[in-house]
N, C-alpha and C. Protein backbone atom coordinates (compact mmCIF):
# COMPACT_ATOMS: atom_id res chain seq x y z
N UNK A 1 -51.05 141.09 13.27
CA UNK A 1 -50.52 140.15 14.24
C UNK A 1 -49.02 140.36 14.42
N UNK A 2 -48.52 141.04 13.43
CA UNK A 2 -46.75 141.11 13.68
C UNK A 2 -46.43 141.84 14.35
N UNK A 3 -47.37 142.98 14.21
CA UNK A 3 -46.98 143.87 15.55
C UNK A 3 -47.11 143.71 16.82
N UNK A 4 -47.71 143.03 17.11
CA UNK A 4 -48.50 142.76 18.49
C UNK A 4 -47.25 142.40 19.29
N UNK A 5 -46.44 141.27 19.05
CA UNK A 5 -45.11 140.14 19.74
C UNK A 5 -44.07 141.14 19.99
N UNK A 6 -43.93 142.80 18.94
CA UNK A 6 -42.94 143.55 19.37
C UNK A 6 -43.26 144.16 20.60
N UNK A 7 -44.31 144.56 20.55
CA UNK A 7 -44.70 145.67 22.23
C UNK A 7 -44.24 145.47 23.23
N UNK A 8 -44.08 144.19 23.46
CA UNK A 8 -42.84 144.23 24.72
C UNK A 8 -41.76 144.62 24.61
N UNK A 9 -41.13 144.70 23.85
CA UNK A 9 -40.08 145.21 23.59
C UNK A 9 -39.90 146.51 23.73
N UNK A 10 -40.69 147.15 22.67
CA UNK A 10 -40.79 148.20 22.43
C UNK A 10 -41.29 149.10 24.23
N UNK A 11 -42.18 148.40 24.65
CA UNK A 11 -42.74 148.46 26.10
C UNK A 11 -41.17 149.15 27.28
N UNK A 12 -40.43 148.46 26.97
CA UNK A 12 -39.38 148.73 28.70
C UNK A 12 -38.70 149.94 27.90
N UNK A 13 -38.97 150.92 26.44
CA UNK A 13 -38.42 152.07 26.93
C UNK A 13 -39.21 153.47 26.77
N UNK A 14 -40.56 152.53 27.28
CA UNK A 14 -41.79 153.77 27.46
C UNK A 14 -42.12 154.27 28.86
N UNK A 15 -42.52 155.05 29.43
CA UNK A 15 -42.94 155.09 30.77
C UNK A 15 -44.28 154.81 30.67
N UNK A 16 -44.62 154.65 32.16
CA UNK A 16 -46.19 153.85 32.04
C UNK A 16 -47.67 154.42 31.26
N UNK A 17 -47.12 156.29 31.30
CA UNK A 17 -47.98 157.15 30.73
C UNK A 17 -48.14 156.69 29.43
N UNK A 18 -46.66 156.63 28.48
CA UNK A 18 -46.26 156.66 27.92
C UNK A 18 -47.67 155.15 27.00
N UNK A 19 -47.35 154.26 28.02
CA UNK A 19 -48.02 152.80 27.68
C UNK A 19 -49.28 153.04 27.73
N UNK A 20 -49.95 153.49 28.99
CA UNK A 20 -51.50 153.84 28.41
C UNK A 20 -51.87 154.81 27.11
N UNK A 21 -51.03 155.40 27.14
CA UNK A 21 -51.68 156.40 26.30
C UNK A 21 -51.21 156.05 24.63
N UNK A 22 -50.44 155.05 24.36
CA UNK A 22 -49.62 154.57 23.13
C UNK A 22 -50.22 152.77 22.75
N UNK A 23 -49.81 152.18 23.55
CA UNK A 23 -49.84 151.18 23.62
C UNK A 23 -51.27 150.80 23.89
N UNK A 24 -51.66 150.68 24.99
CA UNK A 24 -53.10 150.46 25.40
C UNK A 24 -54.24 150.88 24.63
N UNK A 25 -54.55 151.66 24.12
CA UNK A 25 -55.79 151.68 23.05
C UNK A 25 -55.47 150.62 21.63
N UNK A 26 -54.06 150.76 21.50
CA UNK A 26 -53.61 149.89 19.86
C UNK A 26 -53.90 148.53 20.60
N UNK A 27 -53.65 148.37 21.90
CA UNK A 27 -54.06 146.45 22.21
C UNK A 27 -55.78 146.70 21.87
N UNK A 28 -55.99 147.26 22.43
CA UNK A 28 -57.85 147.45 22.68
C UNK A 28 -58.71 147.31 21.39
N UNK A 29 -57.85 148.27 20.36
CA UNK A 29 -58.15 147.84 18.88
C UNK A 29 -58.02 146.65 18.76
N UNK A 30 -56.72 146.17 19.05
CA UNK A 30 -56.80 144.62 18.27
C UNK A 30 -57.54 143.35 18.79
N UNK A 31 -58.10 143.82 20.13
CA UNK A 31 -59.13 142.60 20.91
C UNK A 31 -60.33 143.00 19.55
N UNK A 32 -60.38 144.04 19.15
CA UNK A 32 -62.06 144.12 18.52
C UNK A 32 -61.71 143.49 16.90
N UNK A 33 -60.56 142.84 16.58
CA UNK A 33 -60.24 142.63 14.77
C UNK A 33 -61.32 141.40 14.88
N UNK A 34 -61.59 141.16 13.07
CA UNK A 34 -62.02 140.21 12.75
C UNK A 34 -61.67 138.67 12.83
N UNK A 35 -60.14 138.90 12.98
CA UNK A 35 -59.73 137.80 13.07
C UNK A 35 -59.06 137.39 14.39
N UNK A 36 -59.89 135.72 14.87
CA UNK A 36 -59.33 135.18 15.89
C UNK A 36 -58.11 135.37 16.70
N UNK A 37 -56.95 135.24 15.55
CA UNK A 37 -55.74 134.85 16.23
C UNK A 37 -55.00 136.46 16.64
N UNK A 38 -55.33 137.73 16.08
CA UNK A 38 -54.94 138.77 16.36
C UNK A 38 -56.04 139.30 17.18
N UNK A 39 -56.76 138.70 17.93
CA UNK A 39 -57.68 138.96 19.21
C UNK A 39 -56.69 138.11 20.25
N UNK A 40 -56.61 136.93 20.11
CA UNK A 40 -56.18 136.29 21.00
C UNK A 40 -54.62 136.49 21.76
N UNK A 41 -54.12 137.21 20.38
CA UNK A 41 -52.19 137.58 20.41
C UNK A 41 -52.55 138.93 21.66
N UNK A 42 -53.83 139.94 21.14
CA UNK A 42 -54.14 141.24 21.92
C UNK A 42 -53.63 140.48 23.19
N UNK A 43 -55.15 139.44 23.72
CA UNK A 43 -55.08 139.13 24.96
C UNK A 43 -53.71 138.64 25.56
N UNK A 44 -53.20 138.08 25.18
CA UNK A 44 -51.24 137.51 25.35
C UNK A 44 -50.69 138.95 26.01
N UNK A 45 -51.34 139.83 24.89
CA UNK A 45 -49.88 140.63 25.38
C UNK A 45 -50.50 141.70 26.07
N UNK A 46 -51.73 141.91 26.54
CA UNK A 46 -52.36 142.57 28.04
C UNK A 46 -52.13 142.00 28.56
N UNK A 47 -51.92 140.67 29.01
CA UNK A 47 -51.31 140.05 29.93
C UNK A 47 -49.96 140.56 30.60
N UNK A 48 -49.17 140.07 29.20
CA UNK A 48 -47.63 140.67 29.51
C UNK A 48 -47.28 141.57 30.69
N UNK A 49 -48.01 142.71 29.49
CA UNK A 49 -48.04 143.84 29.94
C UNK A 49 -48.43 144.29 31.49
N UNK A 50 -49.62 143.34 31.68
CA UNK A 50 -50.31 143.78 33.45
C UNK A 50 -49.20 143.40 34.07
N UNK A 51 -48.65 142.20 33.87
CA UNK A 51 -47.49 141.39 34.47
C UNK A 51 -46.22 142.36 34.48
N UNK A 52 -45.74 142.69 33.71
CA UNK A 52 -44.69 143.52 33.50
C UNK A 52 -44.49 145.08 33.76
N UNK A 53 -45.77 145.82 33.99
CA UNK A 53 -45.51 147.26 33.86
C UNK A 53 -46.83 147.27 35.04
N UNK A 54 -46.54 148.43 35.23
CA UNK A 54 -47.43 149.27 35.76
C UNK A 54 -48.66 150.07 35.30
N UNK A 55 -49.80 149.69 34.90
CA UNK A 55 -50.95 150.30 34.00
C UNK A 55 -51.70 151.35 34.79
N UNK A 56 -52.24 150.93 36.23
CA UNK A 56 -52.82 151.71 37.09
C UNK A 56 -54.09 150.76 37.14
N UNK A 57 -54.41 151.36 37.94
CA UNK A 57 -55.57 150.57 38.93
C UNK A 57 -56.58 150.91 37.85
N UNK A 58 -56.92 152.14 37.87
CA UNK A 58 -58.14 152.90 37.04
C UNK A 58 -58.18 152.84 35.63
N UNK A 59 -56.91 152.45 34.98
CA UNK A 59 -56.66 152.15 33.55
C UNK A 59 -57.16 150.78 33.47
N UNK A 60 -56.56 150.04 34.28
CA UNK A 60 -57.54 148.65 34.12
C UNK A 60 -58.67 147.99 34.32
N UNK A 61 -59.27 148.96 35.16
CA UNK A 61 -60.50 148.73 35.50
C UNK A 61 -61.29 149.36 34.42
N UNK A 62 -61.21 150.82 34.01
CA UNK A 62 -62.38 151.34 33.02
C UNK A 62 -61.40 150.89 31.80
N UNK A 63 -60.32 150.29 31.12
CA UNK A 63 -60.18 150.13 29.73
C UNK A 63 -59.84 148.74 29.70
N UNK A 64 -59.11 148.35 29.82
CA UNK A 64 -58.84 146.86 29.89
C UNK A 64 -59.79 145.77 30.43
N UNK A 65 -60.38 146.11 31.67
CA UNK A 65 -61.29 145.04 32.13
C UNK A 65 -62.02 144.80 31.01
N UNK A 66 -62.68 145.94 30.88
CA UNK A 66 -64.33 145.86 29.91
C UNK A 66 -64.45 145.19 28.47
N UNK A 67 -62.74 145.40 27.90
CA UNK A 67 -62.61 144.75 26.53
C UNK A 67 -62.47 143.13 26.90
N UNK A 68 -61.61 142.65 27.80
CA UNK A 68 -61.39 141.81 27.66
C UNK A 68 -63.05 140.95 28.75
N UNK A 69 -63.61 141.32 29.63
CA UNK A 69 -65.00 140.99 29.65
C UNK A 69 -65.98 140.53 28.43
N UNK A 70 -65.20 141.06 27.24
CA UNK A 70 -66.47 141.23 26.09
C UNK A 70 -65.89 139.88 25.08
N UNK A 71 -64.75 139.56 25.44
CA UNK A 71 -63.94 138.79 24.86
C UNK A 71 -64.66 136.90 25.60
N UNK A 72 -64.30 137.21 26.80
CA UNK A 72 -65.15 136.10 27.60
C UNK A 72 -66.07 134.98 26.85
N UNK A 73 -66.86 136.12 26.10
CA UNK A 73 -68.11 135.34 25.06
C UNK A 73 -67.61 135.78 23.44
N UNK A 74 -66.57 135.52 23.31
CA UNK A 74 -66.38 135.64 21.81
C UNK A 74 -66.74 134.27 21.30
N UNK A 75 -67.06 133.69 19.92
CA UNK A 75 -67.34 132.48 19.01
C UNK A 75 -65.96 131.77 19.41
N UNK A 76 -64.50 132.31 19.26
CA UNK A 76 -63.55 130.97 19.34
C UNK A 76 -62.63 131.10 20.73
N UNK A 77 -63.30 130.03 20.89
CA UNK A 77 -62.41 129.38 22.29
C UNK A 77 -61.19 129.59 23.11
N UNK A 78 -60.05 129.64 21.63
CA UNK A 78 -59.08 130.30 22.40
C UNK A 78 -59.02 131.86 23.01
N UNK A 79 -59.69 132.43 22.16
CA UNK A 79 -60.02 134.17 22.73
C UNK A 79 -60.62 133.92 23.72
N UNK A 80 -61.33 133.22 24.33
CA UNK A 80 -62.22 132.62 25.49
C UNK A 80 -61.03 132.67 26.31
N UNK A 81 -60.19 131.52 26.21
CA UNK A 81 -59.21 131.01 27.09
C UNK A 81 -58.26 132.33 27.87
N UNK A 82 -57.75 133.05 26.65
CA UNK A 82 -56.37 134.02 26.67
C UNK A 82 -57.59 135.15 27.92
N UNK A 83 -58.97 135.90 27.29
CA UNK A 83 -59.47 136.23 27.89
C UNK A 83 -59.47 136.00 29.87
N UNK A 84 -59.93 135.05 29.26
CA UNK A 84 -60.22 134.36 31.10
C UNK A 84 -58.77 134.86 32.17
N UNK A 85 -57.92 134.36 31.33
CA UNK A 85 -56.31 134.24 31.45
C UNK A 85 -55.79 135.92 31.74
N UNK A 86 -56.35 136.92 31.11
CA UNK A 86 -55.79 137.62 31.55
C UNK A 86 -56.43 139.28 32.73
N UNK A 87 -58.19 138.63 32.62
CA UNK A 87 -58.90 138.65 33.42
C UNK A 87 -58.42 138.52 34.85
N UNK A 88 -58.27 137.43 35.11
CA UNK A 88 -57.17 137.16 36.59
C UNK A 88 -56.65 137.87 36.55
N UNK A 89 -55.84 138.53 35.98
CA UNK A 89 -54.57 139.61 36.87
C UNK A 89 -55.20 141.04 36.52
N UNK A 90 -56.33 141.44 36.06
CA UNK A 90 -57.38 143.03 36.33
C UNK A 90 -57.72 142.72 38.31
């Protein structure tokens, strides 16, 4: 979970390649952890990120949509919520 809150940061001195190919699979891992709250931090900061950078149309559609789709029906609620939340902007 500690890592997760830096990526923005770390984010504005990557280029966007740079972010799919670095960044974007390590969020994707962390939607799939065991634990709630470092699923839910993932979803926060795909958000950010859609919001803030440039991912590509096709990056979000075949990698990002599908994780966070799967998230939709996770057991706790807030992964539900952040999900839904960042669903809207795919």
């Amino acid at each position: 979970v500690t890592t997760l809150p830096a990526l923005p940061q770390v984010s504005f001195v990557m280029t966007p390649e740079q972010l799919v190919q670095y960044i974007v699979p390590l969020l994707v891992k962390a939607t799939k952890d065991s634990v709630p709250n470092v699923r839910f931090c993932a979803c926060r900061t795909i958000m950010w990120m859609m919001e803030h950078h440039s991912l590509g149309t096709q990056n979000i559609n075949t990698i990002i949509k599908p994780c966070l789709s799967e998230l939709e029906h996770d057991p706790d609620i807030d992964v539900q919520y952040y999900a839904q939340r960042a669903l809207l902007l795919c």
